[in-house]
C-alpha atoms as a PDB file:
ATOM      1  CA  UNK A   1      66.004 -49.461  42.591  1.00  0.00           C
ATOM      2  CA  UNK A   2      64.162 -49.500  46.142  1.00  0.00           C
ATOM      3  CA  UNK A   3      62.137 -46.491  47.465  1.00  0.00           C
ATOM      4  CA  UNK A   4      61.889 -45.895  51.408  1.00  0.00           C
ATOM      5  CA  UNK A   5      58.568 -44.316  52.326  1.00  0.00           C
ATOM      6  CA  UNK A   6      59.419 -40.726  52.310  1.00  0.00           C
ATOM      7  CA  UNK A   7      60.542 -40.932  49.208  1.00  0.00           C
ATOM      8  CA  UNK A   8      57.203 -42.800  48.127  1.00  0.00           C
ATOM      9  CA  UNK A   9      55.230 -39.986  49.594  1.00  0.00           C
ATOM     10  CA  UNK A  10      56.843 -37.333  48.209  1.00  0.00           C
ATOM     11  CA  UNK A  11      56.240 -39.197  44.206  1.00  0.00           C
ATOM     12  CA  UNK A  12      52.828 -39.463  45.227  1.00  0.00           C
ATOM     13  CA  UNK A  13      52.216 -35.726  46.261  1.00  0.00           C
ATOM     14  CA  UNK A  14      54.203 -34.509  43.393  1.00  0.00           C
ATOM     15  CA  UNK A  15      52.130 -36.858  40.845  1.00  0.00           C
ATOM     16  CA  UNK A  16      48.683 -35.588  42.322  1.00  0.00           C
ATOM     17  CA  UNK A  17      49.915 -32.103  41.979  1.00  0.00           C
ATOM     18  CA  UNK A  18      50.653 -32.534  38.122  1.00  0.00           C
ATOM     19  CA  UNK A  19      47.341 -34.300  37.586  1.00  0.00           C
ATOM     20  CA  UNK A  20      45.462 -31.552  39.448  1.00  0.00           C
ATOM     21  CA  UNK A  21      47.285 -28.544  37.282  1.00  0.00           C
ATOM     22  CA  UNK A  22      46.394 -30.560  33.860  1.00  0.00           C
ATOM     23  CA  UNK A  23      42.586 -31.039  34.864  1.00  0.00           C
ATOM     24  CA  UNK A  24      42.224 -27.447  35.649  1.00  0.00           C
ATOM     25  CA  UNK A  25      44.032 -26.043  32.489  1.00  0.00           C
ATOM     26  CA  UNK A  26      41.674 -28.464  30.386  1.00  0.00           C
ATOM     27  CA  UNK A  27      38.623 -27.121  32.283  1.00  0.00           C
ATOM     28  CA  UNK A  28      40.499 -23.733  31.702  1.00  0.00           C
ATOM     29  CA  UNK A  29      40.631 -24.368  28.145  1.00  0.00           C
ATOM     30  CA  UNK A  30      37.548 -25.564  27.614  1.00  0.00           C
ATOM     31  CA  UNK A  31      35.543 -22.554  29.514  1.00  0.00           C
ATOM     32  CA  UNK A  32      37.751 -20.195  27.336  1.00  0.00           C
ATOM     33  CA  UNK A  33      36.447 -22.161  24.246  1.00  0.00           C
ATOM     34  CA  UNK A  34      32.873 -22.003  25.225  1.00  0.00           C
ATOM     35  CA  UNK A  35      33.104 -19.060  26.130  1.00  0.00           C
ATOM     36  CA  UNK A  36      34.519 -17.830  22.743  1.00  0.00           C
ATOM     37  CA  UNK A  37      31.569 -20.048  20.747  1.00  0.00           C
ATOM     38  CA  UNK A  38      28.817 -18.163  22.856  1.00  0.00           C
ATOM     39  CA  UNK A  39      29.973 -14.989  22.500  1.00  0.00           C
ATOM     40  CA  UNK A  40      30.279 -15.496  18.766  1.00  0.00           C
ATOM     41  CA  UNK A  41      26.857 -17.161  18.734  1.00  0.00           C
ATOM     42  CA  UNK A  42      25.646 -14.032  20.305  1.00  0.00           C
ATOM     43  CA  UNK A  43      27.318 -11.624  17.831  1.00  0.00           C
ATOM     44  CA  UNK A  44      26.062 -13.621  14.998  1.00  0.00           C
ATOM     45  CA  UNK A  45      22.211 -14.034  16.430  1.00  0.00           C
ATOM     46  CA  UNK A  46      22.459 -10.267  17.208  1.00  0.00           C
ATOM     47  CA  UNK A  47      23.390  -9.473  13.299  1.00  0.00           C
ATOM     48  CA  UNK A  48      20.556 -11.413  12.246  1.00  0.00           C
ATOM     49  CA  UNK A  49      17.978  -9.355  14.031  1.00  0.00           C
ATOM     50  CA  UNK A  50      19.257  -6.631  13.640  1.00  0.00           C
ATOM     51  CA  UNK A  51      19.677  -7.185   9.087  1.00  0.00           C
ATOM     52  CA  UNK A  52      16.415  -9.318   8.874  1.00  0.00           C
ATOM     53  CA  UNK A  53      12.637  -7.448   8.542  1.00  0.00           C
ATOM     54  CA  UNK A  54      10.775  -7.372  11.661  1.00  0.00           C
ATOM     55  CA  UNK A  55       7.693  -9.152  10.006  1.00  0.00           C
ATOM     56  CA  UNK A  56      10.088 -12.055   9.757  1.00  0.00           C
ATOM     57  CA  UNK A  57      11.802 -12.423  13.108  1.00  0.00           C
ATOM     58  CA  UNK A  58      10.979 -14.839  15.679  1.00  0.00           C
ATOM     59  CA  UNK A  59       9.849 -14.158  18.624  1.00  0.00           C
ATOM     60  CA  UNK A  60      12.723 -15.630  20.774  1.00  0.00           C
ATOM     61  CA  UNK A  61      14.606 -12.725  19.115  1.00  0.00           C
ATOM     62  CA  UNK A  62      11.906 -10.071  20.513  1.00  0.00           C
ATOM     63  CA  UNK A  63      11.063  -8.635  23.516  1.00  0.00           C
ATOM     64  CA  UNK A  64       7.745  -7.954  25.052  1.00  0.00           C
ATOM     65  CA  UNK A  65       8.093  -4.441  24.064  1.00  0.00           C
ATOM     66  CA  UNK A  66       9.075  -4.749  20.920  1.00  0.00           C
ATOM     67  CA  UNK A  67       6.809  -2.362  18.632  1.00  0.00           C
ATOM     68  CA  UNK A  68       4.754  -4.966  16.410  1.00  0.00           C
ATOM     69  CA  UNK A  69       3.893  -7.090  19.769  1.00  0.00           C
ATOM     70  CA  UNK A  70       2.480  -4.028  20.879  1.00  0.00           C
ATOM     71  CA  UNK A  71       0.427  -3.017  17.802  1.00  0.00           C
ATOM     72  CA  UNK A  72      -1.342  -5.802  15.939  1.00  0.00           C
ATOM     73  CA  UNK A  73      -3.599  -3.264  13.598  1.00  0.00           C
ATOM     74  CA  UNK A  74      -2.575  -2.749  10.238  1.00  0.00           C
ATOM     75  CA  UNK A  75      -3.565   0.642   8.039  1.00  0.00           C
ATOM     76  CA  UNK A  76      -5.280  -0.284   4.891  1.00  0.00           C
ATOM     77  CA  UNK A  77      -3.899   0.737   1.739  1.00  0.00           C
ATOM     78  CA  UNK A  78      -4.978   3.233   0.091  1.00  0.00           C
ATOM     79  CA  UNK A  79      -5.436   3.393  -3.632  1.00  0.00           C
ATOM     80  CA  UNK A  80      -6.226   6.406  -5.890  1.00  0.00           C
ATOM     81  CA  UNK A  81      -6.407   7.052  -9.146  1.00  0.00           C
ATOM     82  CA  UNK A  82      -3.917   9.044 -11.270  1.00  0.00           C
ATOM     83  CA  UNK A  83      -5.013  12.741 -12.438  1.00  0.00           C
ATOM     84  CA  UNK A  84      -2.457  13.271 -15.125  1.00  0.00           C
ATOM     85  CA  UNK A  85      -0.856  11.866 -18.147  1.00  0.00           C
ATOM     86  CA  UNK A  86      -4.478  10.843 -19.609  1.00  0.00           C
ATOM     87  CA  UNK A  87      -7.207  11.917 -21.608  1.00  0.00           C
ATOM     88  CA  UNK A  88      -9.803  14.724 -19.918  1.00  0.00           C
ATOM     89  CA  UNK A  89     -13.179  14.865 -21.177  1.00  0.00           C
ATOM     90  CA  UNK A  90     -14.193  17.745 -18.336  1.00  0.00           C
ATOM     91  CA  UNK A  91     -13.004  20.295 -15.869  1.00  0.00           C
ATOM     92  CA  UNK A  92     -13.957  22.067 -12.590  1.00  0.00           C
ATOM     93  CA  UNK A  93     -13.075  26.162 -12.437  1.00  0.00           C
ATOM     94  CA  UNK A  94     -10.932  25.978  -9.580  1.00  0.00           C
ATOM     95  CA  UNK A  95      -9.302  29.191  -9.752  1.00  0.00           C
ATOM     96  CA  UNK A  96      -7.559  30.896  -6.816  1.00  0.00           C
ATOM     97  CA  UNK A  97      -7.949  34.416  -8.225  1.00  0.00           C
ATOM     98  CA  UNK A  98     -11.390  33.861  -9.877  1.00  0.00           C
ATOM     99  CA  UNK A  99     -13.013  34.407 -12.676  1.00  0.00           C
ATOM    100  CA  UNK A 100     -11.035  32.551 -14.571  1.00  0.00           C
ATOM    101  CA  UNK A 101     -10.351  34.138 -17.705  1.00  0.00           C
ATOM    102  CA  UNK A 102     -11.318  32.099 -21.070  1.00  0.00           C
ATOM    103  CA  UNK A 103      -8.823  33.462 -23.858  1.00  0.00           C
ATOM    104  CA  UNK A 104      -8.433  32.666 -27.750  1.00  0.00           C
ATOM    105  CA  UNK A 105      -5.253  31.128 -27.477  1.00  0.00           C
ATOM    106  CA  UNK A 106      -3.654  28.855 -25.236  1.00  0.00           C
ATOM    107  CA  UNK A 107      -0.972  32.319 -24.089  1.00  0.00           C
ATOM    108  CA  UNK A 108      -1.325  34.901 -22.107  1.00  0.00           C
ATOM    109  CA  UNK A 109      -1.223  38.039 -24.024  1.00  0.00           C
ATOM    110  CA  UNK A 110      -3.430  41.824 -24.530  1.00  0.00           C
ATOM    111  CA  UNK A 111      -6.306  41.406 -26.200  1.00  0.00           C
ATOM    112  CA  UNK A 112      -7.234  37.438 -26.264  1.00  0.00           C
ATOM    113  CA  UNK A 113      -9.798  37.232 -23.556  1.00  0.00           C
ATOM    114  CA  UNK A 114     -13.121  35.787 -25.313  1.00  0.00           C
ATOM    115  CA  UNK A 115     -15.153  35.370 -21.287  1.00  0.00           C
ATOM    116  CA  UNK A 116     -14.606  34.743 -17.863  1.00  0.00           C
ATOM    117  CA  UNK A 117     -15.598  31.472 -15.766  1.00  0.00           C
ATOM    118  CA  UNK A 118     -16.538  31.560 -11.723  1.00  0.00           C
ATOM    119  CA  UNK A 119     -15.305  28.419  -9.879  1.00  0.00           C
ATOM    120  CA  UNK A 120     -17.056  25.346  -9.435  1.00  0.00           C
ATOM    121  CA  UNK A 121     -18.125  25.745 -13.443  1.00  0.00           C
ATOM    122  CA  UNK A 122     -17.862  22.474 -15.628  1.00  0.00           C
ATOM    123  CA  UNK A 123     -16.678  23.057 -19.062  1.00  0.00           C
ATOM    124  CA  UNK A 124     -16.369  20.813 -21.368  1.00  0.00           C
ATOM    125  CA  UNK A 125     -12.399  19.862 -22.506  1.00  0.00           C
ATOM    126  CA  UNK A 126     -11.669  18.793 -26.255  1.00  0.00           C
ATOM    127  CA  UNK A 127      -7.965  19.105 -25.810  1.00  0.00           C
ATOM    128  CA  UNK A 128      -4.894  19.758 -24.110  1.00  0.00           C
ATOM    129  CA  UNK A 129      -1.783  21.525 -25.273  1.00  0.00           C
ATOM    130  CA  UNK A 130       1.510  23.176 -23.211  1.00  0.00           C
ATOM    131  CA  UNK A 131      -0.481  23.372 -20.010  1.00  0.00           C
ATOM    132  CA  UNK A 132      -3.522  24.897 -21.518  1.00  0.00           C
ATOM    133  CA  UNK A 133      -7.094  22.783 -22.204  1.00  0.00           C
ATOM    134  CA  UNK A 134      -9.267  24.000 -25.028  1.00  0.00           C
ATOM    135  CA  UNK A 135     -12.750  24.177 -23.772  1.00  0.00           C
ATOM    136  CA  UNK A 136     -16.106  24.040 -25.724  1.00  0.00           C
ATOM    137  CA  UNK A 137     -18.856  24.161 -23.512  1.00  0.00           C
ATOM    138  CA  UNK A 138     -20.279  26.905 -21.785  1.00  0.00           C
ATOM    139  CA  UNK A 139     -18.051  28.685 -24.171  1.00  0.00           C
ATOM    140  CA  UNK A 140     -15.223  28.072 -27.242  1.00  0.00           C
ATOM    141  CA  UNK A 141     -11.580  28.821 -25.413  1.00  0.00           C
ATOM    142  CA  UNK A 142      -8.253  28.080 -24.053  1.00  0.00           C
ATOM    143  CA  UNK A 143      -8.157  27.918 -19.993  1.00  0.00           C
ATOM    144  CA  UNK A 144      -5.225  27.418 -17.814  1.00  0.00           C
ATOM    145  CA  UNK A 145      -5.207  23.548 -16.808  1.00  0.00           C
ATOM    146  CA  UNK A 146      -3.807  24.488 -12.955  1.00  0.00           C
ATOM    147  CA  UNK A 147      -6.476  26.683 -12.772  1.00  0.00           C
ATOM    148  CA  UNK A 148      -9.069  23.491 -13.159  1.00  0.00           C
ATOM    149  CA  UNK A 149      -9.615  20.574 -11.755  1.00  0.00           C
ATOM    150  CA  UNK A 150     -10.016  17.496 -13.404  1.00  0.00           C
ATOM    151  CA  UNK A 151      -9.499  13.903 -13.048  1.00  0.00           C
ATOM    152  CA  UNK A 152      -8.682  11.061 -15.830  1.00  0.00           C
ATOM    153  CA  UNK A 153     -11.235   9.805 -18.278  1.00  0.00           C
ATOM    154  CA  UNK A 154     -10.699   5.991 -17.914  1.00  0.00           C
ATOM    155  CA  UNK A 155      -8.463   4.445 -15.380  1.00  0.00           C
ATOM    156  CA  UNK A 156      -7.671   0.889 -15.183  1.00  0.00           C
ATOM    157  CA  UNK A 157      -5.769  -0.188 -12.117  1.00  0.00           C
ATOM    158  CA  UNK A 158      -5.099  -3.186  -9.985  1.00  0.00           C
ATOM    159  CA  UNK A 159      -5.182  -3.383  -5.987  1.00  0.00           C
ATOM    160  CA  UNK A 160      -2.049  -4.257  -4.583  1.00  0.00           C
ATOM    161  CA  UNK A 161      -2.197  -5.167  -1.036  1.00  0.00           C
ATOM    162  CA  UNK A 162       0.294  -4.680   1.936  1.00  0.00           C
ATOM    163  CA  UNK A 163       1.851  -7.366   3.489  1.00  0.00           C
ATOM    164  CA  UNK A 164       0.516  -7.055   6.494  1.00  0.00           C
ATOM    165  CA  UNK A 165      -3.246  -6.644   5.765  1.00  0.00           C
ATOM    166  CA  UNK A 166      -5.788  -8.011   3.021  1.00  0.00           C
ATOM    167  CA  UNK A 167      -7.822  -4.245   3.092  1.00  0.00           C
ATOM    168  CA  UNK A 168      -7.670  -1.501   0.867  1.00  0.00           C
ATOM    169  CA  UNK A 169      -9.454   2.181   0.794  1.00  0.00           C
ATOM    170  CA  UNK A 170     -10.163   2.664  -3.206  1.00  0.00           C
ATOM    171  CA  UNK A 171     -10.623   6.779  -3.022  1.00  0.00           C
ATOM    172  CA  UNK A 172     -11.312   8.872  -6.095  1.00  0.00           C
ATOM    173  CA  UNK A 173     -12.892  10.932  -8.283  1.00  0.00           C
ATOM    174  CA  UNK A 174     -14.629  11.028 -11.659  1.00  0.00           C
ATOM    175  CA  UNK A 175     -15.593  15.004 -13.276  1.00  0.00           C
ATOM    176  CA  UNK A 176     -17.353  13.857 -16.903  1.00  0.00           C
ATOM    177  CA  UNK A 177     -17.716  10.914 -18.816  1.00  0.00           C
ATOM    178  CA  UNK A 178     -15.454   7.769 -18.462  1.00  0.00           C
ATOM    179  CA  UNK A 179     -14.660   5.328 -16.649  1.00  0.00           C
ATOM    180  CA  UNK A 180     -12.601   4.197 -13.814  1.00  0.00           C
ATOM    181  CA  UNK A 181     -11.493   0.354 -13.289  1.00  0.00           C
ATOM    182  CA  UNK A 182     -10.106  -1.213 -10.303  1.00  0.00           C
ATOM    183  CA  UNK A 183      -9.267  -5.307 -10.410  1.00  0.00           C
ATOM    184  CA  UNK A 184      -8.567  -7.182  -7.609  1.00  0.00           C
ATOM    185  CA  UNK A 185      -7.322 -10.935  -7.699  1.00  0.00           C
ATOM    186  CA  UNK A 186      -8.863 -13.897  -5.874  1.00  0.00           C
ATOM    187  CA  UNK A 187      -9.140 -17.562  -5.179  1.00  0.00           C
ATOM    188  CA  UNK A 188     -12.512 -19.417  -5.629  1.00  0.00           C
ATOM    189  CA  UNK A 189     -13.675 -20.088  -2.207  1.00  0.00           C
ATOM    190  CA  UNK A 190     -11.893 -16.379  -0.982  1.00  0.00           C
ATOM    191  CA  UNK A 191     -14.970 -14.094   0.629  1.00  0.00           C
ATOM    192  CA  UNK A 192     -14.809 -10.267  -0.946  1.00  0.00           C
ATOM    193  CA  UNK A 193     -16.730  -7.667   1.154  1.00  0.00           C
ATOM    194  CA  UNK A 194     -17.256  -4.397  -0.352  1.00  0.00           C
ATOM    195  CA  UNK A 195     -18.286  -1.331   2.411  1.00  0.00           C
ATOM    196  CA  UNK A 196     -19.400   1.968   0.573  1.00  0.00           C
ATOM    197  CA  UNK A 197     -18.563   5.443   1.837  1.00  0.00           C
ATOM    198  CA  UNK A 198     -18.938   7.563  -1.155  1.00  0.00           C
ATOM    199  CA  UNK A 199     -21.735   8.510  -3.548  1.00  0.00           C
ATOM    200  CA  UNK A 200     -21.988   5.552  -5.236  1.00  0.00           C
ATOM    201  CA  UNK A 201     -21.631   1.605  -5.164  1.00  0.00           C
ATOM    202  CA  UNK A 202     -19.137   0.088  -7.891  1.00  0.00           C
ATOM    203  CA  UNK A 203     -20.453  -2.561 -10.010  1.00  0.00           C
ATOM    204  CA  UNK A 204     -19.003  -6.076  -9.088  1.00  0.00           C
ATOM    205  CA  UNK A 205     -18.311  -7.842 -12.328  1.00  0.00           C
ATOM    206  CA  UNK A 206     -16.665 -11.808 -12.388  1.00  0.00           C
ATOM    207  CA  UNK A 207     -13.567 -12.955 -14.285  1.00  0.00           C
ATOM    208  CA  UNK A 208     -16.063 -14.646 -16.793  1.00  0.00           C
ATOM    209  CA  UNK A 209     -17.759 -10.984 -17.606  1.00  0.00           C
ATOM    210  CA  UNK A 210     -20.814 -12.169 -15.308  1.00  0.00           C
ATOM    211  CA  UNK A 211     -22.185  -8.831 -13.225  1.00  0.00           C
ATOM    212  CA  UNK A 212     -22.591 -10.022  -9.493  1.00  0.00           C
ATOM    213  CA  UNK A 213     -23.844  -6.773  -8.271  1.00  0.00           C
ATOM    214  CA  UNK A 214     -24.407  -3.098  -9.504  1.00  0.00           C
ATOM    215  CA  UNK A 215     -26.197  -0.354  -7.040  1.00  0.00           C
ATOM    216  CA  UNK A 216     -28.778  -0.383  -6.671  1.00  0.00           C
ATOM    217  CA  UNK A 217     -29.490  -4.057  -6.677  1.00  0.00           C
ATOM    218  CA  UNK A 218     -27.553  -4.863  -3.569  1.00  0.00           C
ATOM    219  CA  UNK A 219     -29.481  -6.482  -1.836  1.00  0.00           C
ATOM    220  CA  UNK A 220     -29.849  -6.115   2.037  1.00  0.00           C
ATOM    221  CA  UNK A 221     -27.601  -3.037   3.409  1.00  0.00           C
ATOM    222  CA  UNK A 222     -26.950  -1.148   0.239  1.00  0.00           C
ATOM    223  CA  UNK A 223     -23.729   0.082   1.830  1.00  0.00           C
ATOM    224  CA  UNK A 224     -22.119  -3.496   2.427  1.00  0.00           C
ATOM    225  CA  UNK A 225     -21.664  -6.441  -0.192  1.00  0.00           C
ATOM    226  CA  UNK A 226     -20.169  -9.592   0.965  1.00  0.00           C
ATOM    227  CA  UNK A 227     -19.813 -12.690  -1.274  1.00  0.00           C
ATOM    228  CA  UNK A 228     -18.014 -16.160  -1.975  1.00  0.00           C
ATOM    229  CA  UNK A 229     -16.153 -15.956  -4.957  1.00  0.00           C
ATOM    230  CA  UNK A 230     -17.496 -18.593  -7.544  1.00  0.00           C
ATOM    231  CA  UNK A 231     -14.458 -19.186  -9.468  1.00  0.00           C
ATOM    232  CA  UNK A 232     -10.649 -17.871  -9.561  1.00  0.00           C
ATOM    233  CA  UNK A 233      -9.402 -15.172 -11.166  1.00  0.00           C
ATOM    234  CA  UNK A 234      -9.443 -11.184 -11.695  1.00  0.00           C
ATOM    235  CA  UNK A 235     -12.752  -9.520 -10.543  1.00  0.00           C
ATOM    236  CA  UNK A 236     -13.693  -5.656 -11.851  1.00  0.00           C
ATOM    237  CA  UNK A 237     -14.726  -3.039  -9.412  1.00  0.00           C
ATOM    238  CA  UNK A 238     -15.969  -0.624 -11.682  1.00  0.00           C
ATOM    239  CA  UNK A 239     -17.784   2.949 -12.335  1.00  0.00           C
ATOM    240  CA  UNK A 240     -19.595   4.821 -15.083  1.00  0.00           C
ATOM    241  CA  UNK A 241     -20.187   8.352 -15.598  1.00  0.00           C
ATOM    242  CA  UNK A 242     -22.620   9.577 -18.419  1.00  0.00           C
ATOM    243  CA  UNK A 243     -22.311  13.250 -16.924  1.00  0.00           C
ATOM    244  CA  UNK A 244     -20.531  15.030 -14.718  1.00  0.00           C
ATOM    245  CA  UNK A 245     -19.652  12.437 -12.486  1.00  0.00           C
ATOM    246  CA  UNK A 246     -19.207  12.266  -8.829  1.00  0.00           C
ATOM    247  CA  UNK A 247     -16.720  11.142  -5.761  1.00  0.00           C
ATOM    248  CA  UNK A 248     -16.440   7.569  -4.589  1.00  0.00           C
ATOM    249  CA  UNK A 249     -15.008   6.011  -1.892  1.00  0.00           C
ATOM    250  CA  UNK A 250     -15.279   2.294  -0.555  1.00  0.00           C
ATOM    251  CA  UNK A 251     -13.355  -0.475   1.331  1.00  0.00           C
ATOM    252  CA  UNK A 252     -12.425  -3.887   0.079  1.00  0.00           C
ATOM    253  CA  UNK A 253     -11.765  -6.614   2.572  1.00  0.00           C
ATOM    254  CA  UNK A 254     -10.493 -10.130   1.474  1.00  0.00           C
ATOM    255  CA  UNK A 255     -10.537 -13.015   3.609  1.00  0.00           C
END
């Protein structure tokens, strides 16, 4: 079969046209497919953020803005000790309609009242029973317990620290005898700094039983203690009370 030239022309135009339209519906295609893989990419990198913790993103998924760029400063944690549910040795008269009426049994009914308390008195507890303590000291009684205050005997507790910051506030009370516990952790080679705000410092006391410090033998600024921990294991931040106690508050900083 021979070809003249128009007809070889025509082939040739009608060949480049059919190449042309498959290029661009394979670039087509392919755009369409990208296109579909970013967007899902996207949707996918947006569910992450948006399901995982912000302490754990990265910052390529955060913006300049984003609320813990902007704040760096972490709130200690604060630890107190539990007030109910435990042995009370002593009370505070903390009545709101005082004096606080001392009766013979733990009810309220004519005729039982043996004396009446002012507030801030300390009596002397010996036992509790349906919301009532029995008091010996100033006098022999039954008072109501939510007209006292009062604070556990012995307490025994462990710092737990937030995730974000190695610092706790310890803040409590002691009213009588006992004696309140607080244990903290550590690494040998970890540095432990202890800064005082209350009435009194706690005694420091090792994992092996050793005391490290006790007010008031600290040496230097009796409201700051800072040391290298010897050896791993729990240390003991501890108080006493032979009396009537007092309130303590202190900050302990591990780095």
């Amino acid at each position: 079969m021979s070809f003249n030239i128009g007809q070889l022309i025509v082939t040739g135009i009608t060949g480049l046209a059919t190449a042309t339209s498959v290029a661009y519906f394979t670039i087509q295609s392919d755009s369409s497919q990208f296109t579909t893989n970013f967007l899902q990419t996207e949707k996918l990198n947006s569910n992450l953020v948006s399901l995982a913790p912000k302490h754990q993103l990265k910052s390529s998924y955060l913006t300049p803005n984003s609320s813990n760029l902007v704040s760096q400063n972490f709130s200690p944690v604060v630890i107190t000790p539990p007030t109910s549910g435990c042995k009370i040795s002593m009370a505070i008269v903390d009545d709101p309609e005082p004096p606080l009426n001392v009766r013979s049994s733990p009810e309220v009914r004519e005729g039982n009242k043996v004396a009446q308390l002012n507030n801030n008195t300390f009596v002397s507890v010996a036992d509790e029973k349906y919301g009532w303590l029995r008091i010996t000291e100033p006098v022999i009684g039954w008072v109501a317990k939510n007209r006292t205050r009062s604070t556990c005997a012995r307490v025994d507790k462990t710092i737990t620290f937030s995730p974000e910051s190695d610092t706790a506030i310890v803040r409590g009370e002691m009213i009588g005898t006992g004696s309140h516990s607080y244990r903290v952790r550590m690494l040998q080679g970890q540095t432990m700094t202890i800064k005082n705000s209350g009435d009194v410092f706690p005694a420091i006391i090792s994992p092996d039983g050793q005391l490290m410090a006790r007010e008031p033998n600290i040496e230097g600024n009796e409201n700051k203690w800072t040391h290298t921990m010897p050896i791993s294991g729990v240390y003991t931040l501890e108080f006493d009370s032979n009396f009537r106690g007092f309130e303590y508050e202190f900050l302990v900083e591990i780095k």
